[in-house]
N, C-alpha and C. Protein backbone atom coordinates (compact mmCIF):
# COMPACT_ATOMS: atom_id res chain seq x y z
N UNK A 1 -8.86 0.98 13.72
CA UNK A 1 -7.83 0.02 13.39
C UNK A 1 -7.03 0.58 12.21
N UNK A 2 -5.52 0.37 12.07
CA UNK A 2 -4.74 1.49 10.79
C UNK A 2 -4.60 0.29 9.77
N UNK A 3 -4.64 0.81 8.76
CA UNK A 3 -4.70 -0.01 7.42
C UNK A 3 -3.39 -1.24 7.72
N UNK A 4 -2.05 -1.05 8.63
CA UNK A 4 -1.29 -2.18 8.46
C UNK A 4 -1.81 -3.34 9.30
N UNK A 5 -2.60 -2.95 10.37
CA UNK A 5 -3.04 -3.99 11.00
C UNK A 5 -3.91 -4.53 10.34
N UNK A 6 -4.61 -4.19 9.68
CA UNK A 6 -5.56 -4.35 8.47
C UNK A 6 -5.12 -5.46 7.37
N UNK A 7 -3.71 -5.09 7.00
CA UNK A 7 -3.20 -5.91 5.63
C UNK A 7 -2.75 -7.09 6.94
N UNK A 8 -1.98 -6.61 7.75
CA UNK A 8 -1.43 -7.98 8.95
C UNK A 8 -2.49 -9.21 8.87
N UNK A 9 -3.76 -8.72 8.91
CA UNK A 9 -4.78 -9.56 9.62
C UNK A 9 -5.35 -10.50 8.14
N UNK A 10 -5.22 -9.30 6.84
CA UNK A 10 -5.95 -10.39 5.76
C UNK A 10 -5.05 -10.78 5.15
N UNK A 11 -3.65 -10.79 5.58
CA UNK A 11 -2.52 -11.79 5.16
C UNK A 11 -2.64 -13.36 5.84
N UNK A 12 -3.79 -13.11 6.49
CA UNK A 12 -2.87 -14.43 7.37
C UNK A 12 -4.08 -15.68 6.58
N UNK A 13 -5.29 -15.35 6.35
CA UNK A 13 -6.50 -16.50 6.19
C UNK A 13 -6.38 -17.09 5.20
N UNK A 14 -6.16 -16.63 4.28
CA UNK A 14 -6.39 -17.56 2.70
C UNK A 14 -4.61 -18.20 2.38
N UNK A 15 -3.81 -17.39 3.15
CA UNK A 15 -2.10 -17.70 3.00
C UNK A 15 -2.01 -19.16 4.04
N UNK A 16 -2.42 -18.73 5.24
CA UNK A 16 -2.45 -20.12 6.09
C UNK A 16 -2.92 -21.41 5.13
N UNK A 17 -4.19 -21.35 5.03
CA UNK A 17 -4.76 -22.24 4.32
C UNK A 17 -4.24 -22.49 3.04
N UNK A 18 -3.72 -22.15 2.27
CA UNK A 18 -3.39 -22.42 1.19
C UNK A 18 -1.56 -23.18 1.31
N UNK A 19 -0.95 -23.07 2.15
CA UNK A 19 0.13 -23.55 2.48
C UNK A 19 -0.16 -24.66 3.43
N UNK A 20 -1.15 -24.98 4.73
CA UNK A 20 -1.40 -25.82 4.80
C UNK A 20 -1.98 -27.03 3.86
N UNK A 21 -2.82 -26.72 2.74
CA UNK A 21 -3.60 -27.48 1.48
C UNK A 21 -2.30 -27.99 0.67
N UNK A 22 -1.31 -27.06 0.65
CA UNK A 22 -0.18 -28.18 -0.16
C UNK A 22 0.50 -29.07 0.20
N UNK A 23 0.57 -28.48 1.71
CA UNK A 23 1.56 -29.44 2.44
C UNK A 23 1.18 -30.43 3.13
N UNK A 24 -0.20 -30.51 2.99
CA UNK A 24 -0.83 -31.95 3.54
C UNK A 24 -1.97 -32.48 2.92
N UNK A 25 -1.85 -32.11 2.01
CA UNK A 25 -3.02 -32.75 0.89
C UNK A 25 -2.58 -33.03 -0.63
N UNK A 26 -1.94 -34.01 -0.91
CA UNK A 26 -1.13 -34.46 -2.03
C UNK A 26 -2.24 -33.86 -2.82
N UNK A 27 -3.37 -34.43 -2.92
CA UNK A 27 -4.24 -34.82 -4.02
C UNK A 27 -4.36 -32.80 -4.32
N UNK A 28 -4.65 -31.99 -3.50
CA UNK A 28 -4.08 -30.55 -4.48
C UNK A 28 -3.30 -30.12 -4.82
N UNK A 29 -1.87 -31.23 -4.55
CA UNK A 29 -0.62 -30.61 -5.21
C UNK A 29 -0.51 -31.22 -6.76
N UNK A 30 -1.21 -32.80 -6.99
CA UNK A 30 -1.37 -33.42 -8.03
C UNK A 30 -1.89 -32.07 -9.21
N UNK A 31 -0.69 -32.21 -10.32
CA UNK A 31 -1.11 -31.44 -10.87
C UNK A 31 -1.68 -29.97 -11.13
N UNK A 32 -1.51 -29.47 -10.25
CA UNK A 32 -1.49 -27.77 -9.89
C UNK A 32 -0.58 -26.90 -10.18
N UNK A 33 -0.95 -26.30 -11.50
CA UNK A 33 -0.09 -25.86 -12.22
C UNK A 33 0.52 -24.05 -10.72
N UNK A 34 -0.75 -24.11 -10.50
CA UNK A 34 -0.62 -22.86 -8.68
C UNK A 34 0.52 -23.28 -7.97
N UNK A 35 0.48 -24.55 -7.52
CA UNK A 35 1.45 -25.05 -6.48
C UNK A 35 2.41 -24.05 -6.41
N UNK A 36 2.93 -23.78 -7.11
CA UNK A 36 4.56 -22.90 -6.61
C UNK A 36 4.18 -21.35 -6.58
N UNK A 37 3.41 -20.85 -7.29
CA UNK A 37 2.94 -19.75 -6.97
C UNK A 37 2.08 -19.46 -5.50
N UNK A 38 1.55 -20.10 -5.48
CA UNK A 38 0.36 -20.32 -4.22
C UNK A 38 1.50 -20.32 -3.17
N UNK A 39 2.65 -21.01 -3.01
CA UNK A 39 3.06 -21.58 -1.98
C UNK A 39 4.29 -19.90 -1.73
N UNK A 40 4.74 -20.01 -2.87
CA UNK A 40 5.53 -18.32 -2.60
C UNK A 40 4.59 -17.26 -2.27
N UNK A 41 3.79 -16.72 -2.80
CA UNK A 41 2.83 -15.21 -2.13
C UNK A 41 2.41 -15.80 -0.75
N UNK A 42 2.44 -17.05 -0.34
CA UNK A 42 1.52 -17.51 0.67
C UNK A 42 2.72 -17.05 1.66
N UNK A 43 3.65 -17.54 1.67
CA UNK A 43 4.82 -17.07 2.09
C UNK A 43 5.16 -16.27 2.56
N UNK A 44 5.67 -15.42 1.36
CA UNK A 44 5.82 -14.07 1.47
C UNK A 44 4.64 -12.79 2.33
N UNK A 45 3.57 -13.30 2.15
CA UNK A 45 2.56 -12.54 3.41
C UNK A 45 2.33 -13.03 4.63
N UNK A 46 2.93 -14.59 4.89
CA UNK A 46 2.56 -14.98 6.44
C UNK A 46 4.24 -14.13 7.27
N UNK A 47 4.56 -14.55 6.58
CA UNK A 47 6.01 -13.81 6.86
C UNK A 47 5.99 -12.02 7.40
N UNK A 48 5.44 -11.56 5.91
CA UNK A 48 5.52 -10.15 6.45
C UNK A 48 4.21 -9.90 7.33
N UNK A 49 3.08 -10.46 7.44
CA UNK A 49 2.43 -10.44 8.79
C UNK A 49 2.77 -9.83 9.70
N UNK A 50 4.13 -10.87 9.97
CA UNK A 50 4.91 -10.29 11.87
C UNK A 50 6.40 -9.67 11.26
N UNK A 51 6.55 -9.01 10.59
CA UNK A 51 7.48 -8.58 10.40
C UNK A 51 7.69 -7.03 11.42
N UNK A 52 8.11 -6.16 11.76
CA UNK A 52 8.27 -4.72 12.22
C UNK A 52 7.77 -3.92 10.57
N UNK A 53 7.18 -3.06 11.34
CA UNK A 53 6.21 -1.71 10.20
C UNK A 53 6.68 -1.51 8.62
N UNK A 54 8.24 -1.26 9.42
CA UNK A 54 9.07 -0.54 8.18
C UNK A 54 9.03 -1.70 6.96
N UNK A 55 9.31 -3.06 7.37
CA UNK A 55 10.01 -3.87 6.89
C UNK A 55 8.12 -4.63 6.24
N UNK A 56 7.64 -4.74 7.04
CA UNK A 56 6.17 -5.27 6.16
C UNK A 56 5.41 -4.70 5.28
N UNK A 57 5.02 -3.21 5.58
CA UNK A 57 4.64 -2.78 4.50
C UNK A 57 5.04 -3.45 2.74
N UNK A 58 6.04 -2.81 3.01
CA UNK A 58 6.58 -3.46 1.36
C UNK A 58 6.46 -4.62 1.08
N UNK A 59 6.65 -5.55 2.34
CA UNK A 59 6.54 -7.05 1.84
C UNK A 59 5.30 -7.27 1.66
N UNK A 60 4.19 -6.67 2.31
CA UNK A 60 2.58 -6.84 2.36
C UNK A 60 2.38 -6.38 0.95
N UNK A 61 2.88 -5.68 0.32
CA UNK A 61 2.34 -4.66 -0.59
C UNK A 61 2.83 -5.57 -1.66
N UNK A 62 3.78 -6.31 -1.72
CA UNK A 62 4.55 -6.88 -2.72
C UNK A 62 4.08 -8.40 -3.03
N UNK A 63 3.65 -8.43 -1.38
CA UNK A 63 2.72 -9.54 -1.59
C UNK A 63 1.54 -10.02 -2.02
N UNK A 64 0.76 -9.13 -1.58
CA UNK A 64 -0.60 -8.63 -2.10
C UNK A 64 -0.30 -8.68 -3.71
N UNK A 65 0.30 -8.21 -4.08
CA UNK A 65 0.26 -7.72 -5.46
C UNK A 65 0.76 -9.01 -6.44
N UNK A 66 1.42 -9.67 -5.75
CA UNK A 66 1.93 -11.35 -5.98
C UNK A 66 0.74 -12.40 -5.68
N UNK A 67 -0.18 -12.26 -4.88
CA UNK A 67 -1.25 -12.84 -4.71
C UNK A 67 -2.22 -12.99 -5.44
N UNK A 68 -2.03 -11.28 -5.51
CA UNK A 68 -3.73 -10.87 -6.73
C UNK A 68 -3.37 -11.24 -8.42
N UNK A 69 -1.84 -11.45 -8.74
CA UNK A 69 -2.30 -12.01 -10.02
C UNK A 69 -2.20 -13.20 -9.75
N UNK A 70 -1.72 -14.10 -8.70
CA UNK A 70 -2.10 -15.77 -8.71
C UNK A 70 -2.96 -15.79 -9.16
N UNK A 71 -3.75 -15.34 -8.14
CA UNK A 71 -5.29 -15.97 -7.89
C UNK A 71 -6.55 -15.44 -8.88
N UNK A 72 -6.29 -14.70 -9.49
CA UNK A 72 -7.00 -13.99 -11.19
C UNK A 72 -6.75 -14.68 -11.82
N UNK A 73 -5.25 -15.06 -12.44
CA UNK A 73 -4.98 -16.42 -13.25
C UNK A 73 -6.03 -17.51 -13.18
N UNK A 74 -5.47 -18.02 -11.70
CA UNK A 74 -6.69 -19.53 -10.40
C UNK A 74 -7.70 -18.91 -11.21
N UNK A 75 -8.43 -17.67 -10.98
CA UNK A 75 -9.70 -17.67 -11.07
C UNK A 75 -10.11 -17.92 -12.93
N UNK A 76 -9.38 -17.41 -13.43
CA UNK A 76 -9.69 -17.18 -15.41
C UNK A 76 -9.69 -18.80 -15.43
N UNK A 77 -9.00 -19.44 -15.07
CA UNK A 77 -8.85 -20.99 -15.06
C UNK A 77 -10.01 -21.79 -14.67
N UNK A 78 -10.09 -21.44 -13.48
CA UNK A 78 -11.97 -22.01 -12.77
C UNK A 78 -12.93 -21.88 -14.16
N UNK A 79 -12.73 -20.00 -14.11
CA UNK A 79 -14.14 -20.40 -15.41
C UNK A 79 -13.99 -20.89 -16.87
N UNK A 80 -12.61 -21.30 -16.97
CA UNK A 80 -12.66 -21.69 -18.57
C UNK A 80 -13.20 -22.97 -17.88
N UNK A 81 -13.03 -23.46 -16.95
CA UNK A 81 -13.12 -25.28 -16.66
C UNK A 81 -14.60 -25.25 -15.98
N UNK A 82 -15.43 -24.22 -16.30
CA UNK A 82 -17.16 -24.26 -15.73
C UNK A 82 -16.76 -24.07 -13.75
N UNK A 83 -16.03 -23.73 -13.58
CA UNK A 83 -16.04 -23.71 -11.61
C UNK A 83 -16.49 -22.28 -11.65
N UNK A 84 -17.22 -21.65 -11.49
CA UNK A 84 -17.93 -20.15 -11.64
C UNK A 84 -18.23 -20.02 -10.26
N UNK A 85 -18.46 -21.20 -9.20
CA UNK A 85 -18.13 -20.70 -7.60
C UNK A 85 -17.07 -20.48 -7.34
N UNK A 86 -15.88 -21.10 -7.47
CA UNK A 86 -14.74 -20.50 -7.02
C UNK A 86 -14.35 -19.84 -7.65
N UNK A 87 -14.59 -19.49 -9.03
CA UNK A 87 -13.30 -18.16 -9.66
C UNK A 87 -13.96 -17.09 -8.83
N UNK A 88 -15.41 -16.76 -8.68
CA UNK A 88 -15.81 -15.70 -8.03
C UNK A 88 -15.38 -15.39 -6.66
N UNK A 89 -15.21 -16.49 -6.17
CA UNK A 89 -14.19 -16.77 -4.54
C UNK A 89 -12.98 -16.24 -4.83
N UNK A 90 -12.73 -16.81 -5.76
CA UNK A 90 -11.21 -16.37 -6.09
C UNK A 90 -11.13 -15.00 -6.70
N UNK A 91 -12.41 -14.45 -7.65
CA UNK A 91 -11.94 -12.82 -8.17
C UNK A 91 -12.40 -11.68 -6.75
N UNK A 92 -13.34 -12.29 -5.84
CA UNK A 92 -13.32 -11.24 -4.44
C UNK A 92 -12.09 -11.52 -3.87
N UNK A 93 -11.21 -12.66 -3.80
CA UNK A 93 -10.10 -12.39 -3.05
C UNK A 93 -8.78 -11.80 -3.49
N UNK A 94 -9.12 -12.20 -4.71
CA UNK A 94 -8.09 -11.21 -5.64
C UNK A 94 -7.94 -9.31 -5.19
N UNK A 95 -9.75 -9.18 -5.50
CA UNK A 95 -9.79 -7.84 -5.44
C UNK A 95 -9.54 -7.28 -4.07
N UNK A 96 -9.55 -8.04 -3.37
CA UNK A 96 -9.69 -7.53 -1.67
C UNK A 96 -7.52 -7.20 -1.73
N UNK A 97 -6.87 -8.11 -2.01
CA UNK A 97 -5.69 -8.17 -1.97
C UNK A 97 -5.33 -6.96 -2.93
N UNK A 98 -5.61 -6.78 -3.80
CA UNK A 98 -5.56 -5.39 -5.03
C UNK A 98 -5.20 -4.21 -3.86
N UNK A 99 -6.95 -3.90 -3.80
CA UNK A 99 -7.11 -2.87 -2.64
C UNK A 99 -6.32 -2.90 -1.51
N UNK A 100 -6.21 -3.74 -1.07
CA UNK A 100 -4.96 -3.50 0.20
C UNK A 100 -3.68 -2.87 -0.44
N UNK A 101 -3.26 -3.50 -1.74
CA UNK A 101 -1.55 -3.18 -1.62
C UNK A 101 -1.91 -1.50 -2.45
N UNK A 102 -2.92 -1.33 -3.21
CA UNK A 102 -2.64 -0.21 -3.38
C UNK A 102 -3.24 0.82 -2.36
N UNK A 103 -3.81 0.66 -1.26
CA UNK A 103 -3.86 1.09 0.01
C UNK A 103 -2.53 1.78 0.57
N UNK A 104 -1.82 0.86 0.62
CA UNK A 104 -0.59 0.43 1.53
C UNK A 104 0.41 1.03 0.33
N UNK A 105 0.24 1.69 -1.15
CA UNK A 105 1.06 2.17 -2.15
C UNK A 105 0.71 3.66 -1.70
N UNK A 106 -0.79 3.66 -1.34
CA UNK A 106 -1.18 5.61 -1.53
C UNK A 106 -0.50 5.91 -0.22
N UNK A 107 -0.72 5.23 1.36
CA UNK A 107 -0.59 5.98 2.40
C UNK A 107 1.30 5.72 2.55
N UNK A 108 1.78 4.72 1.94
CA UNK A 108 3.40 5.26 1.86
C UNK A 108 3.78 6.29 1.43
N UNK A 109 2.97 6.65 -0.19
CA UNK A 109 3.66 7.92 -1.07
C UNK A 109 3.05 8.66 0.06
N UNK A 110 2.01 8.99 0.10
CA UNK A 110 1.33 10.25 1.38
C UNK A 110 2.33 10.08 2.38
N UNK A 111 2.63 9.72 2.80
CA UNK A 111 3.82 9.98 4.22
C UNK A 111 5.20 10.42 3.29
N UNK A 112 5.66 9.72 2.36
CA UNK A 112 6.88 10.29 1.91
C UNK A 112 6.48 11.38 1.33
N UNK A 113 5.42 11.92 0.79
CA UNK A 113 5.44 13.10 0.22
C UNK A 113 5.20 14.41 1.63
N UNK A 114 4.62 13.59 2.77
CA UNK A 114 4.52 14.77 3.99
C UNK A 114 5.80 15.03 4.55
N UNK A 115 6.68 13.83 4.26
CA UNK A 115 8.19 14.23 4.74
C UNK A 115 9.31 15.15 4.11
N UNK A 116 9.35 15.52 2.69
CA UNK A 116 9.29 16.26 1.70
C UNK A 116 8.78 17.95 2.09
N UNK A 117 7.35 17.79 2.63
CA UNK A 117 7.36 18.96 2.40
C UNK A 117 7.94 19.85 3.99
């Protein structure tokens, strides 16, 4: 399986859900300082999901990278407030999103640098 189908596929689980959770569950929009962040990266990766190659990469990569400091923030927040299950939910999903976009940073430069030579 190639790393974009890869970012395609872990764009879609925690972005779905997290845009469904705002948009139909008042009581997590009450006060969620996330809300607008959550709801843009969520966005921006269900989107580039189905986008064509050229055009997702970057948005995956841009997204990812828009995700992973949400949700580090989300997570530093959990543990000042004692939630030490979810920031850890939240610092593996952080890191999983990290690794993808700089995935998706090395095998771009590697292709532009094979076109180069």
């Amino acid at each position: 399986m190639s790393l974009i189908v890869i970012a395609r596929i872990a764009a879609i689980p925690v972005s779905v859900w997290l845009i469904a959770a705002l948009t139909f569950n008042a009581e997590y929009r009450t006060d969620n300082i996330f809300a607008v962040p959550d709801f843009a990266f969520s966005l921006v990766l269900v989107v580039a999901a189905f986008l064509p190659r050229r055009i997702a990469e970057p948005a995956l990569t841009a997204g990812f990278f828009f995700g992973s400091g949400v949700i580090t923030i989300a997570a530093l927040e959990r543990l000042d407030h004692g939630q030490s299950g979810q920031a850890v939910l939240n610092l593996v999903i952080a890191a999983v999103y990290s690794a993808l976009a700089l995935l998706l940073v090395t095998a771009r430069s590697g292709r532009a640098t094979s076109r180069l030579a």
